[in-house]
C-alpha atoms as a PDB file:
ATOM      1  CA  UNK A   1      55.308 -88.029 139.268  1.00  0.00           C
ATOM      2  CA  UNK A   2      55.560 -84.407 137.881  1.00  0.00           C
ATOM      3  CA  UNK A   3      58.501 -83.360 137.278  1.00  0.00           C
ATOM      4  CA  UNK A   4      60.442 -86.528 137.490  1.00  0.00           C
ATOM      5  CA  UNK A   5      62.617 -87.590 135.051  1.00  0.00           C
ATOM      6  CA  UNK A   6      63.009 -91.677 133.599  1.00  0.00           C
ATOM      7  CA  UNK A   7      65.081 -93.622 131.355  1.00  0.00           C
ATOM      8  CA  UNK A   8      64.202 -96.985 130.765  1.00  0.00           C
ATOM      9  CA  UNK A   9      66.971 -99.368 129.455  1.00  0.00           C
ATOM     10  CA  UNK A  10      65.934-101.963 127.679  1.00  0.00           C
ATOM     11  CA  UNK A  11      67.730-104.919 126.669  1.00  0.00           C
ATOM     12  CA  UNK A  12      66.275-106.487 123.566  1.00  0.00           C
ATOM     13  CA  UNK A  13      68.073-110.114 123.918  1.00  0.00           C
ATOM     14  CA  UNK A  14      66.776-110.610 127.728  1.00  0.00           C
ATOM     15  CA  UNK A  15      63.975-113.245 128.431  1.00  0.00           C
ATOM     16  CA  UNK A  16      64.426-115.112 124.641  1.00  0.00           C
ATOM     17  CA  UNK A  17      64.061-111.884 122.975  1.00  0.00           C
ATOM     18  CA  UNK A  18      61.092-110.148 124.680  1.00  0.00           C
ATOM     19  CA  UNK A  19      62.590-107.024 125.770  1.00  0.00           C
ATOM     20  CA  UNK A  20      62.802-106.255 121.857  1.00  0.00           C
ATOM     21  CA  UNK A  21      59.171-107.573 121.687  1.00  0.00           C
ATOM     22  CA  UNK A  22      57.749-105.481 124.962  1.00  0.00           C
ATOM     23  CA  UNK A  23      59.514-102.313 123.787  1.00  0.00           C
ATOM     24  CA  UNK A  24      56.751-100.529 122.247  1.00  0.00           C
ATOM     25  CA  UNK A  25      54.532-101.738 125.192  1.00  0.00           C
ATOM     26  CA  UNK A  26      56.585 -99.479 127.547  1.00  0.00           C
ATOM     27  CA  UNK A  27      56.311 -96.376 125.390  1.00  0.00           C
ATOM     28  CA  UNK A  28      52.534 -97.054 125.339  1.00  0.00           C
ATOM     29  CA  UNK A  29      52.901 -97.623 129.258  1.00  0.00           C
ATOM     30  CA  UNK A  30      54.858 -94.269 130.217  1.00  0.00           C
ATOM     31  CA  UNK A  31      52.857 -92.183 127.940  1.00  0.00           C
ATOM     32  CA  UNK A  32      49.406 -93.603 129.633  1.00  0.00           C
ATOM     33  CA  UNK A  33      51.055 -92.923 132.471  1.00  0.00           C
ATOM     34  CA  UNK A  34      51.907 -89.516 131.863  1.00  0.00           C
ATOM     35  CA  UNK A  35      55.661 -90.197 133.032  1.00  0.00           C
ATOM     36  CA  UNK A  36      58.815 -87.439 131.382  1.00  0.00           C
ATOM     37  CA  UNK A  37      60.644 -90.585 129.750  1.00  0.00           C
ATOM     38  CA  UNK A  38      63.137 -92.093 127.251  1.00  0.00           C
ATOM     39  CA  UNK A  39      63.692 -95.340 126.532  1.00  0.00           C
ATOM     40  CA  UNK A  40      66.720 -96.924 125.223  1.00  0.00           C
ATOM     41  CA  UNK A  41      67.887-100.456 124.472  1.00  0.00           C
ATOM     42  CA  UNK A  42      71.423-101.570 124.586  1.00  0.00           C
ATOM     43  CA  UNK A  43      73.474-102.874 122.109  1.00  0.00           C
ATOM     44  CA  UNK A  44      76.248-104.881 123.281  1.00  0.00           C
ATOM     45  CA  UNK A  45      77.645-106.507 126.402  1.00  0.00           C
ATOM     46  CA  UNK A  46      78.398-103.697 129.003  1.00  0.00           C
ATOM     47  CA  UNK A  47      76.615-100.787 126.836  1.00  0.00           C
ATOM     48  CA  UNK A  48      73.687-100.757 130.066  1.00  0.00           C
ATOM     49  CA  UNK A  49      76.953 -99.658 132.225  1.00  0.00           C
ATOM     50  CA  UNK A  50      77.448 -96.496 130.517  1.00  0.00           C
ATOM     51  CA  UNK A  51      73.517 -95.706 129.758  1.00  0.00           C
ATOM     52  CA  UNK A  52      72.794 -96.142 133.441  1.00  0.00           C
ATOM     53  CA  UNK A  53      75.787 -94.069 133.918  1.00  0.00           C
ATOM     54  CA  UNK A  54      75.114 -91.553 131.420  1.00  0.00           C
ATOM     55  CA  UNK A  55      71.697 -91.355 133.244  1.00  0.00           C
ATOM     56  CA  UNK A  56      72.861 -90.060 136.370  1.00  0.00           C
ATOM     57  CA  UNK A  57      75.326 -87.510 134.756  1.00  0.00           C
ATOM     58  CA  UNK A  58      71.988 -85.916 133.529  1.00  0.00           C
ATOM     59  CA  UNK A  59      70.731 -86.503 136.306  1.00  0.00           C
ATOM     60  CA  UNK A  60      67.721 -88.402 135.442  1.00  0.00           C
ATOM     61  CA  UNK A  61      65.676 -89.178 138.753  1.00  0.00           C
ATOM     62  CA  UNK A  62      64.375 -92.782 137.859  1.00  0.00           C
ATOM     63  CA  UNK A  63      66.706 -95.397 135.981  1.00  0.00           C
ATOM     64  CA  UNK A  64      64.655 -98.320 135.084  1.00  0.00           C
ATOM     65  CA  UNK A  65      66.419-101.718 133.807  1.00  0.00           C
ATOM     66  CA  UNK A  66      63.979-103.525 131.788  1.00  0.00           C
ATOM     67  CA  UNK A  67      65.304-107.060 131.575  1.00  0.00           C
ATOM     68  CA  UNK A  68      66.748-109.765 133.484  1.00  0.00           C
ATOM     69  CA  UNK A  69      69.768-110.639 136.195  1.00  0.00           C
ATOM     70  CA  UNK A  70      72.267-109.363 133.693  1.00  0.00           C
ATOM     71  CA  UNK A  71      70.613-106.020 132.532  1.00  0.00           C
ATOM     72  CA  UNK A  72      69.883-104.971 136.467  1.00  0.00           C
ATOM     73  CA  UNK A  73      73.198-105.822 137.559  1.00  0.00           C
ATOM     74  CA  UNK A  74      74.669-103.296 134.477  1.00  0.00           C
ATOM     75  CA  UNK A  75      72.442-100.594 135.522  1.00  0.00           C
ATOM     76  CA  UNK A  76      73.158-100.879 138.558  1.00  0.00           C
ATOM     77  CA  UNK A  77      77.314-100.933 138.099  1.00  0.00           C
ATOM     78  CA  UNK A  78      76.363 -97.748 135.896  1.00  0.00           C
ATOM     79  CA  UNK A  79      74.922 -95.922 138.833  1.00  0.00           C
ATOM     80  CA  UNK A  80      77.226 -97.267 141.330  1.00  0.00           C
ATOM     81  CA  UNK A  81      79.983 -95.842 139.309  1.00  0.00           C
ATOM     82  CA  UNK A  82      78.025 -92.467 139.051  1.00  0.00           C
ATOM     83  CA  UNK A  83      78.014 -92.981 143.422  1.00  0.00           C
ATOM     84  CA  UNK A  84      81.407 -93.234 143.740  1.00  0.00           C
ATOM     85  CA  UNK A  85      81.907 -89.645 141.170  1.00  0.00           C
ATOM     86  CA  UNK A  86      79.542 -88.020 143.739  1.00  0.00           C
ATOM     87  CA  UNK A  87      76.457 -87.948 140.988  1.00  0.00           C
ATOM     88  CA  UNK A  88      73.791 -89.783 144.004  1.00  0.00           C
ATOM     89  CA  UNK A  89      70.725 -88.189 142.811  1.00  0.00           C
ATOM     90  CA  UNK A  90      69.322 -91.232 140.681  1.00  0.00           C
ATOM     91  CA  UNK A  91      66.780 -94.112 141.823  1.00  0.00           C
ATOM     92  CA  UNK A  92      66.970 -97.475 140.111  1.00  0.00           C
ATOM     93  CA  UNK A  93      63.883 -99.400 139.212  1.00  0.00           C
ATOM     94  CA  UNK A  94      63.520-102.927 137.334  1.00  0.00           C
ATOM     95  CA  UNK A  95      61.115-104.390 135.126  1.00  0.00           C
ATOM     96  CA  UNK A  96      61.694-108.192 135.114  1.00  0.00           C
ATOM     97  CA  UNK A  97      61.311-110.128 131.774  1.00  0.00           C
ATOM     98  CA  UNK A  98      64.393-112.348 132.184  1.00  0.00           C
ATOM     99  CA  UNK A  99      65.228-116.011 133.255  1.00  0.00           C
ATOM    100  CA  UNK A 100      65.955-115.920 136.733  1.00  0.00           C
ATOM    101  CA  UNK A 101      64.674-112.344 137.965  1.00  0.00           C
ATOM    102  CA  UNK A 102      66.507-112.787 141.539  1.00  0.00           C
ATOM    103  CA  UNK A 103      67.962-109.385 141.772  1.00  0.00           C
ATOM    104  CA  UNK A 104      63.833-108.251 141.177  1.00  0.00           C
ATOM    105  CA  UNK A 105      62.528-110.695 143.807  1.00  0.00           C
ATOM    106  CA  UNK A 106      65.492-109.419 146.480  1.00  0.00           C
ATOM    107  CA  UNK A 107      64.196-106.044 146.213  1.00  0.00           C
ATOM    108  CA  UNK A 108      59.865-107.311 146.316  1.00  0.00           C
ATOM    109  CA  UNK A 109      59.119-107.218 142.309  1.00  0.00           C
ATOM    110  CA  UNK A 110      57.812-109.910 140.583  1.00  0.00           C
ATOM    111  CA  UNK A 111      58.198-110.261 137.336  1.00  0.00           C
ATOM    112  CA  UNK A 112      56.145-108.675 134.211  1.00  0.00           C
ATOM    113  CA  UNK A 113      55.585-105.342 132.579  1.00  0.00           C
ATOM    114  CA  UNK A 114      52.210-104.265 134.012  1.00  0.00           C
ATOM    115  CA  UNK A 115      53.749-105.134 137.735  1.00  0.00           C
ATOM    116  CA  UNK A 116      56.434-103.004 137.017  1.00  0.00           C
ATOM    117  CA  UNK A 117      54.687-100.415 135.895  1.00  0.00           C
ATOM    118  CA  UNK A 118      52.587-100.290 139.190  1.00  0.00           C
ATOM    119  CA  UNK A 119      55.740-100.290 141.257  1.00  0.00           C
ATOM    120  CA  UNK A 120      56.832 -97.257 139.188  1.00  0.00           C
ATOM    121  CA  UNK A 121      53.850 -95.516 140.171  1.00  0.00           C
ATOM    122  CA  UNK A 122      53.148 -96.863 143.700  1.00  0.00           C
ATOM    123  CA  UNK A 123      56.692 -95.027 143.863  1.00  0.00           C
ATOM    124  CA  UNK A 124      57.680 -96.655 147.217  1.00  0.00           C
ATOM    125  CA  UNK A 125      61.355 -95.826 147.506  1.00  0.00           C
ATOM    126  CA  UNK A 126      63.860 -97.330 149.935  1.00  0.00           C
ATOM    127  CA  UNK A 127      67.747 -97.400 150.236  1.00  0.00           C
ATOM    128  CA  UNK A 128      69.447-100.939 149.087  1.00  0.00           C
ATOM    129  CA  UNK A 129      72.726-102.163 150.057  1.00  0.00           C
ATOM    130  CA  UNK A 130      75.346-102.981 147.137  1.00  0.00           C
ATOM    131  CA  UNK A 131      77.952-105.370 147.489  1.00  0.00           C
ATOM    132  CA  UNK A 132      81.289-105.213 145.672  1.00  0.00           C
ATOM    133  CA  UNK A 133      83.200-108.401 144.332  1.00  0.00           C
ATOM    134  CA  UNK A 134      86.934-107.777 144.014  1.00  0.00           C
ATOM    135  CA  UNK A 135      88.817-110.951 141.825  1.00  0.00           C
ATOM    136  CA  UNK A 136      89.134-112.835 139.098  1.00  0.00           C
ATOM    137  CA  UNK A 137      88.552-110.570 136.153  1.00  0.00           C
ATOM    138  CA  UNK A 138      87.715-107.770 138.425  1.00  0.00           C
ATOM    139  CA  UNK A 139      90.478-106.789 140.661  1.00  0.00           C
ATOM    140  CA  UNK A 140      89.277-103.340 140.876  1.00  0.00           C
ATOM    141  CA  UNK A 141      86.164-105.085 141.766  1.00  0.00           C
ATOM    142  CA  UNK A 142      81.963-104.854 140.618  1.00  0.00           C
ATOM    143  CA  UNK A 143      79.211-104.023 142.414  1.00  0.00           C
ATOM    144  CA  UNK A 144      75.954-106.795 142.658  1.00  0.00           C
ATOM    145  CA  UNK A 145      72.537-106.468 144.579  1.00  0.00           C
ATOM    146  CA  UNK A 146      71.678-109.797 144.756  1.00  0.00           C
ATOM    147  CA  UNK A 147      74.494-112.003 145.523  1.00  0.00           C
ATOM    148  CA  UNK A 148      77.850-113.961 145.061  1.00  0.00           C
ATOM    149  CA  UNK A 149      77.762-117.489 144.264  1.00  0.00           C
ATOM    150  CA  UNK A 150      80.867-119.492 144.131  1.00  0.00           C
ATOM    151  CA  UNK A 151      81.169-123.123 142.980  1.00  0.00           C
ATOM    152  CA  UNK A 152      78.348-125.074 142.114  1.00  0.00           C
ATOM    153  CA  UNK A 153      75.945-122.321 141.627  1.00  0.00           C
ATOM    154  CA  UNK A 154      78.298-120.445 139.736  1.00  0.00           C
ATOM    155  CA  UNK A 155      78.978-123.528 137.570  1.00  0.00           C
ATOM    156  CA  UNK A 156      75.158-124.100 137.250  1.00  0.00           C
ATOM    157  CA  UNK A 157      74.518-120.666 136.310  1.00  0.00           C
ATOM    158  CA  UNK A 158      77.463-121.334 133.284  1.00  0.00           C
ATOM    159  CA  UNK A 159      75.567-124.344 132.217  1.00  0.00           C
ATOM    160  CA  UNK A 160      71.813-122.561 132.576  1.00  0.00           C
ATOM    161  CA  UNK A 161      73.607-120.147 129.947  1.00  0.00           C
ATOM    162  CA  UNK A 162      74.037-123.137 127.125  1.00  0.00           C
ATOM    163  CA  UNK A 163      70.163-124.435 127.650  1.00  0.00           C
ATOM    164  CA  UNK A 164      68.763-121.907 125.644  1.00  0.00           C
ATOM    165  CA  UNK A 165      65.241-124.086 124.436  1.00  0.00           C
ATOM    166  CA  UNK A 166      64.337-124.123 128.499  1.00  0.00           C
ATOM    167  CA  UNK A 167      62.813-121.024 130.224  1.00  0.00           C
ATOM    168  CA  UNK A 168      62.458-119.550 133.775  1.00  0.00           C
ATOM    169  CA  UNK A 169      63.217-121.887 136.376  1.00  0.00           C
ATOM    170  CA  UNK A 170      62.986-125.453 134.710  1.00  0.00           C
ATOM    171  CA  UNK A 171      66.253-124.016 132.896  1.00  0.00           C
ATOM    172  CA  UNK A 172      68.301-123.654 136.298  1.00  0.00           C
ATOM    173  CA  UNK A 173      66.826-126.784 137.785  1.00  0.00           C
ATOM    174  CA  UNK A 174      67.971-129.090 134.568  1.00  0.00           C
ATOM    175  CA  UNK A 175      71.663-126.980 135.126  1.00  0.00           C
ATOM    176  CA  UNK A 176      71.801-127.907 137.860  1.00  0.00           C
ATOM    177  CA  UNK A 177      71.480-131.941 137.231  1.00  0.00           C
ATOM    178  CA  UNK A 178      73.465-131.439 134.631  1.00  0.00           C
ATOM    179  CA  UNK A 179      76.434-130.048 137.166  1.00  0.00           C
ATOM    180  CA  UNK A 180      76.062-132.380 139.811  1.00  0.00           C
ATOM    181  CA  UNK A 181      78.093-134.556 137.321  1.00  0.00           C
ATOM    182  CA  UNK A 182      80.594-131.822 135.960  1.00  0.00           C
ATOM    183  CA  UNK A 183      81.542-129.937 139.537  1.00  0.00           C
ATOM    184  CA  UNK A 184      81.775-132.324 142.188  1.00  0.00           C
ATOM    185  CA  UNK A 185      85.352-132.403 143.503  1.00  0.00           C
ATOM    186  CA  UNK A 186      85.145-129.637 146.259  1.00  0.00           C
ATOM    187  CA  UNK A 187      88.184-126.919 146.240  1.00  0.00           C
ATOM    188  CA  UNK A 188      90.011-126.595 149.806  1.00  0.00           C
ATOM    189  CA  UNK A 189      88.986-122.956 150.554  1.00  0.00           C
ATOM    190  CA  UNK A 190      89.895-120.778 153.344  1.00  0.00           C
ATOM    191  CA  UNK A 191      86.817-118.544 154.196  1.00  0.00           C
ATOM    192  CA  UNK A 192      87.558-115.302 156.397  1.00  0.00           C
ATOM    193  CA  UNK A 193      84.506-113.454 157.165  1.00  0.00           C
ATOM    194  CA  UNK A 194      84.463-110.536 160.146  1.00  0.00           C
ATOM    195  CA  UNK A 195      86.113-112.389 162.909  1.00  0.00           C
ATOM    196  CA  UNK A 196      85.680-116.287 161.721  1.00  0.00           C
ATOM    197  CA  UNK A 197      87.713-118.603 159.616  1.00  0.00           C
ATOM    198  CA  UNK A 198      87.005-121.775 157.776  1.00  0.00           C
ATOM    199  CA  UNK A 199      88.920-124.281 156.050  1.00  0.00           C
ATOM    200  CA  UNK A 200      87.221-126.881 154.367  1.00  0.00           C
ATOM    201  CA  UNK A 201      86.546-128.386 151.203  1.00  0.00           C
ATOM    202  CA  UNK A 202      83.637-126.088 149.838  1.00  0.00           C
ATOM    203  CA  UNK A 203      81.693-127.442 146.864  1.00  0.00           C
ATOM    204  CA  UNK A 204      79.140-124.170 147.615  1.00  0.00           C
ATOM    205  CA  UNK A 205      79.691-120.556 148.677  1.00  0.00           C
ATOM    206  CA  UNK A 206      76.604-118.291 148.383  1.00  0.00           C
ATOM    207  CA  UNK A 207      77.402-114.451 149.268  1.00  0.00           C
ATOM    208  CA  UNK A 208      74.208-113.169 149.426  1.00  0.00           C
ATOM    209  CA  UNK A 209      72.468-109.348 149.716  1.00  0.00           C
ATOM    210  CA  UNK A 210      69.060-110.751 148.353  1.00  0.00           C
ATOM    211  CA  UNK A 211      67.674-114.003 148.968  1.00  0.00           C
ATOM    212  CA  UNK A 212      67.467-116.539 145.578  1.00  0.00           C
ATOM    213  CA  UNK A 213      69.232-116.953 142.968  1.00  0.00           C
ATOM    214  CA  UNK A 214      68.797-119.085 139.737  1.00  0.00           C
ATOM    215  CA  UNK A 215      64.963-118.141 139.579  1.00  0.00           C
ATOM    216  CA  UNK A 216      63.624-120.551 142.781  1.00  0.00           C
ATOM    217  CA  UNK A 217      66.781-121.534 145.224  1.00  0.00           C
ATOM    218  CA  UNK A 218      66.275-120.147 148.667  1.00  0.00           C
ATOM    219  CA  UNK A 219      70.126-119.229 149.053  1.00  0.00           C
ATOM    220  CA  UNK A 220      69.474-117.119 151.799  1.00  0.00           C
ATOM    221  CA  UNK A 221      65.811-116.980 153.153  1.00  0.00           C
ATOM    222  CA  UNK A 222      66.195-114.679 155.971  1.00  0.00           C
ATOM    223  CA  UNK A 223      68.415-111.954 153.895  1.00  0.00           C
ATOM    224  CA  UNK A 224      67.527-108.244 153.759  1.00  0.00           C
ATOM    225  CA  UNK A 225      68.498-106.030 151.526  1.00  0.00           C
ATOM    226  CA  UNK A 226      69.012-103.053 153.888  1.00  0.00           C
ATOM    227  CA  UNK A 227      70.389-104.366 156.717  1.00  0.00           C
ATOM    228  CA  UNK A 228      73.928-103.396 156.573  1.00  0.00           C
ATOM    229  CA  UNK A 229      74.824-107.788 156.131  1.00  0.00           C
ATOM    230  CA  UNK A 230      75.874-109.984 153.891  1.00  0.00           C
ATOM    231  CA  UNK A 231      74.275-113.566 154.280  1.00  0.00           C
ATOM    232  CA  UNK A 232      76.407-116.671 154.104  1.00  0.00           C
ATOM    233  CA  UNK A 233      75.514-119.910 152.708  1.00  0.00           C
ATOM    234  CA  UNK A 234      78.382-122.658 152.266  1.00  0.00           C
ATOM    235  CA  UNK A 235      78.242-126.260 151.780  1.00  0.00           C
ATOM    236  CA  UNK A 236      80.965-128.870 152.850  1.00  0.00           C
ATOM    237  CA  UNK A 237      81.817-131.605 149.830  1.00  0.00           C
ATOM    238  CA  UNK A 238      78.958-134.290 149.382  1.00  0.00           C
ATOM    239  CA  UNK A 239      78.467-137.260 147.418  1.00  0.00           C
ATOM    240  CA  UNK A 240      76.607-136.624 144.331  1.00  0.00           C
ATOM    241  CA  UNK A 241      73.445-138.647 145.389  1.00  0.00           C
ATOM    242  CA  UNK A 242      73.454-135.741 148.857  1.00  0.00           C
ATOM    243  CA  UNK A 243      73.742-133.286 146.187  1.00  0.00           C
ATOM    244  CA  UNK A 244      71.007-134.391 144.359  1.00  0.00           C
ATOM    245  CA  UNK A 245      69.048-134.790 147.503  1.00  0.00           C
ATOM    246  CA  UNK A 246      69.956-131.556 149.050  1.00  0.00           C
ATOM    247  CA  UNK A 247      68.364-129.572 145.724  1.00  0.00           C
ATOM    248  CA  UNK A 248      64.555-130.054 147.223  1.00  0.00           C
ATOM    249  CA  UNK A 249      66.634-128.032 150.012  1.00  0.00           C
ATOM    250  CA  UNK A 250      67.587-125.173 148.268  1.00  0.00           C
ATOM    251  CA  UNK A 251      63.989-124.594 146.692  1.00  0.00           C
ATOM    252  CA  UNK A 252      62.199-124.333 150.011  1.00  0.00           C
ATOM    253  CA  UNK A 253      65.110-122.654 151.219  1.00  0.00           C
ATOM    254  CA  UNK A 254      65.627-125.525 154.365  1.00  0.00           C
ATOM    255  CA  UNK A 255      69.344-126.352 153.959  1.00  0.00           C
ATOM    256  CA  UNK A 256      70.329-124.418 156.421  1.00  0.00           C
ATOM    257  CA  UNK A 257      69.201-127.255 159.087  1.00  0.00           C
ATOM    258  CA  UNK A 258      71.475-129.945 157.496  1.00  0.00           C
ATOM    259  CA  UNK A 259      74.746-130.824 158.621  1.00  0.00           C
ATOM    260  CA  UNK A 260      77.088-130.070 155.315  1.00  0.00           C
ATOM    261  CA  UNK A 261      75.333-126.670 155.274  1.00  0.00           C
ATOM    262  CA  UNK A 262      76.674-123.597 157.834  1.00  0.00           C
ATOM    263  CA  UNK A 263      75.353-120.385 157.111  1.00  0.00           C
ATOM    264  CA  UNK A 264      76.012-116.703 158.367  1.00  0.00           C
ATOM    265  CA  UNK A 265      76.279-112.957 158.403  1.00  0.00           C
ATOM    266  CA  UNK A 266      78.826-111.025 157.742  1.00  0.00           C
ATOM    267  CA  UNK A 267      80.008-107.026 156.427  1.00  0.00           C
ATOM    268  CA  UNK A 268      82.910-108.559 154.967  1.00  0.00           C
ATOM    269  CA  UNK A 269      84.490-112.241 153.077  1.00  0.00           C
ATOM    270  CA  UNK A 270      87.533-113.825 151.668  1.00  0.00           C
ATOM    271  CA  UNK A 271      87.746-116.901 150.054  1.00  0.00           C
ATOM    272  CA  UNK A 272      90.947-117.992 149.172  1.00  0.00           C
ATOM    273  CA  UNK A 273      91.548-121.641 146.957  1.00  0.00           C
ATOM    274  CA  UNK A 274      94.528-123.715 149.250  1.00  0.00           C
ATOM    275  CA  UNK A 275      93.641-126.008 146.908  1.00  0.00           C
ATOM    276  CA  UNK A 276      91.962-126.288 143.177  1.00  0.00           C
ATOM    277  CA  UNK A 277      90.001-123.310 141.496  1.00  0.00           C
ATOM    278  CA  UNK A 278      87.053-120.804 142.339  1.00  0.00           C
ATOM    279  CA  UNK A 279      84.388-120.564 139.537  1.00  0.00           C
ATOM    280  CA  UNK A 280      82.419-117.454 140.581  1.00  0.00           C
ATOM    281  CA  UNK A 281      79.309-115.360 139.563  1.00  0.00           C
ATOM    282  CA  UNK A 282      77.615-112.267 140.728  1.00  0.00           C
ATOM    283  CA  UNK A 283      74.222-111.353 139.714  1.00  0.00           C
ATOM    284  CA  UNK A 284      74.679-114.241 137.137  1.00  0.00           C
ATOM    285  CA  UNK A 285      77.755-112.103 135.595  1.00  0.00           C
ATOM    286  CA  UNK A 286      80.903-113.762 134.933  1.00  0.00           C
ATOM    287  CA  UNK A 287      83.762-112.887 137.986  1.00  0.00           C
ATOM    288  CA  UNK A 288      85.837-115.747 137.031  1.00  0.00           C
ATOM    289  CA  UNK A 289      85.808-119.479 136.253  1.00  0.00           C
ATOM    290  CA  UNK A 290      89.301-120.668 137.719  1.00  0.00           C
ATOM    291  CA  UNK A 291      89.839-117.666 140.170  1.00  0.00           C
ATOM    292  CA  UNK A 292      92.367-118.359 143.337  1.00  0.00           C
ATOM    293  CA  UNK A 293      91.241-115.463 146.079  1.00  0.00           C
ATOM    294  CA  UNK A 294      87.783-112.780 145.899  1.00  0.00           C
ATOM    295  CA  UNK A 295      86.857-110.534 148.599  1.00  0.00           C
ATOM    296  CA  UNK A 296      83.368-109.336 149.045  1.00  0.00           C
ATOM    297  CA  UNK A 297      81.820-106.292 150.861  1.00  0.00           C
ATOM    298  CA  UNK A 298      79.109-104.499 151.417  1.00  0.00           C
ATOM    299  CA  UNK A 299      78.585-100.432 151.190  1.00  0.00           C
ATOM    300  CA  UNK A 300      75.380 -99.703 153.426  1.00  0.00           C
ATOM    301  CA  UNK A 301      72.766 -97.874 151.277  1.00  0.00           C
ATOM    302  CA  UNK A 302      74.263 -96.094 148.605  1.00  0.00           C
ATOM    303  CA  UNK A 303      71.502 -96.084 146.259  1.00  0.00           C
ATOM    304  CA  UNK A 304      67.600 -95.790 146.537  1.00  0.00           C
ATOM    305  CA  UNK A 305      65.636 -98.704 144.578  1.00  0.00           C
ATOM    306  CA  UNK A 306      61.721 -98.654 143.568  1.00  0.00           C
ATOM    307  CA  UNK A 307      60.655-101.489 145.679  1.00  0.00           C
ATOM    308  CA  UNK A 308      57.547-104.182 145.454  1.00  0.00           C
END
């Protein structure tokens, strides 16, 4: 570790408020561990952007987001941007203390202070794909690690926002009741990825780098994040009673055997709405929630990550 430089970025509101509660914790934590630090926490929506960014101008060697979905995905659009201005130098690390923690479990971290603090110092260091969203309120496009969802997740993930008594996973699984009865009317979508097209009514489109999303569905078991791929997982329109029945699915990440379900790989997608509206997240951020056409790619290894 000597002579590396960190920044951990804290945000205070992730998990219910423990990032501002575990703060002090990871001061104690770097200085025990001898690490060259600073730690920061963010103040508004978007402020982790330009610390993470800010971090690789000064070329700090290890950027560590210390919160959930949301904070990761910010650090990692800080450093992204960075990429693109030629400043590659910085790694990205996460401590997960949010709801969901999918962008952590793509990349091998569970969630937890003291586990990320051995990651940090096991110092295992890998390159990580990043994909990049273009739509909606993005049309210049932002970057995710995790993944794209589209539809119902996306609408689930909205609703998962408003249940703020419920924790962890029990707070996406009661979303996602609750949206089997607000988002069942499938858009007609036209889905381009590499050389295949589909038109169907889609009431799911998962876009995925890592492999779960909303803290315990399977979107994409077999995904890697360093394999160059995007992983597809899209669902035809259902009743709500399949919906509800297809969930169990999800969790133990089996859909992929059932007939409404076809999944795939892919370095590029389009989805395009012939018909109705496309709600759509990535990393649990906003993209849009009545978008018409997104394309998704993927850039091959741009950054290095502290993996599990």
């Amino acid at each position: 570790m000597t002579g590396k430089k960190y920044r951990f970025i804290i945000n205070p509101i992730a998990g219910q408020g423990a990032g501002a509660q575990i703060a002090p914790d990871v001061h104690l934590m770097a200085r025990e561990g001898l690490l060259d630090y600073e730690v920061i926490s963010t103040e508004r929506p978007g402020h982790a952007i330009e610390l993470a960014h800010a971090a690789a101008m000064d070329n700090i060697d290890f950027v560590i987001a210390v919160g959930g979905d949301g904070t990761a995905n910010e650090v990692l659009n800080g450093l992204m941007q960075a990429w693109v201005e030629g400043h590659k130098n910085s790694s990205m690390g996460i401590i997960g203390i949010g709801r969901g923690n999918d962008f952590a479990y793509g990349i091998g971290i569970q969630p937890g202070l003291v586990t990320g603090f051995q990651i940090i110092h096991k110092n295992r260091i890998s390159a990580m794909d990043v994909g990049l969203v273009k739509g909606g309120n993005y049309p210049t496009g932002r970057f995710f690690g995790n993944g794209v969802g589209i539809g119902f997740d996306a609408v689930v993930g909205f609703e998962a926002a408003k249940l703020t008594r419920l924790h962890g996973f029990m707070n996406y699984v009661v979303a996602a009741l609750r949206t089997i009865f607000l988002y069942f009317h499938a858009p007609l979508v036209r889905i381009e990825y590499d050389d295949n097209v589909i038109i169907q009514p889609s009431l799911l489109i998962s876009i995925m780098n890592g492999r779960r999303m909303g803290g315990g569905f399977m979107m994409a078991p077999e995904a890697l994040v360093d394999d160059g791929l995007l992983d597809l997982c899209m669902a035809r329109q259902m009743s709500r009673l399949s919906i509800l029945l297809m969930i169990p699915k999800f969790m133990k990440g089996t859909q992929g055997a059932q007939a409404k379900i076809k999944t795939g790989r892919a370095g590029k997608v389009h989805v395009f709405a012939v018909e109705g509206v496309l709600p759509a997240h990535a990393d649990g951020e906003t993209i849009c929630t009545a978008g018409r056409e997104l394309t998704i790619d993927v850039i091959r290894g741009p950054i290095n990550v502290l993996r599990g």
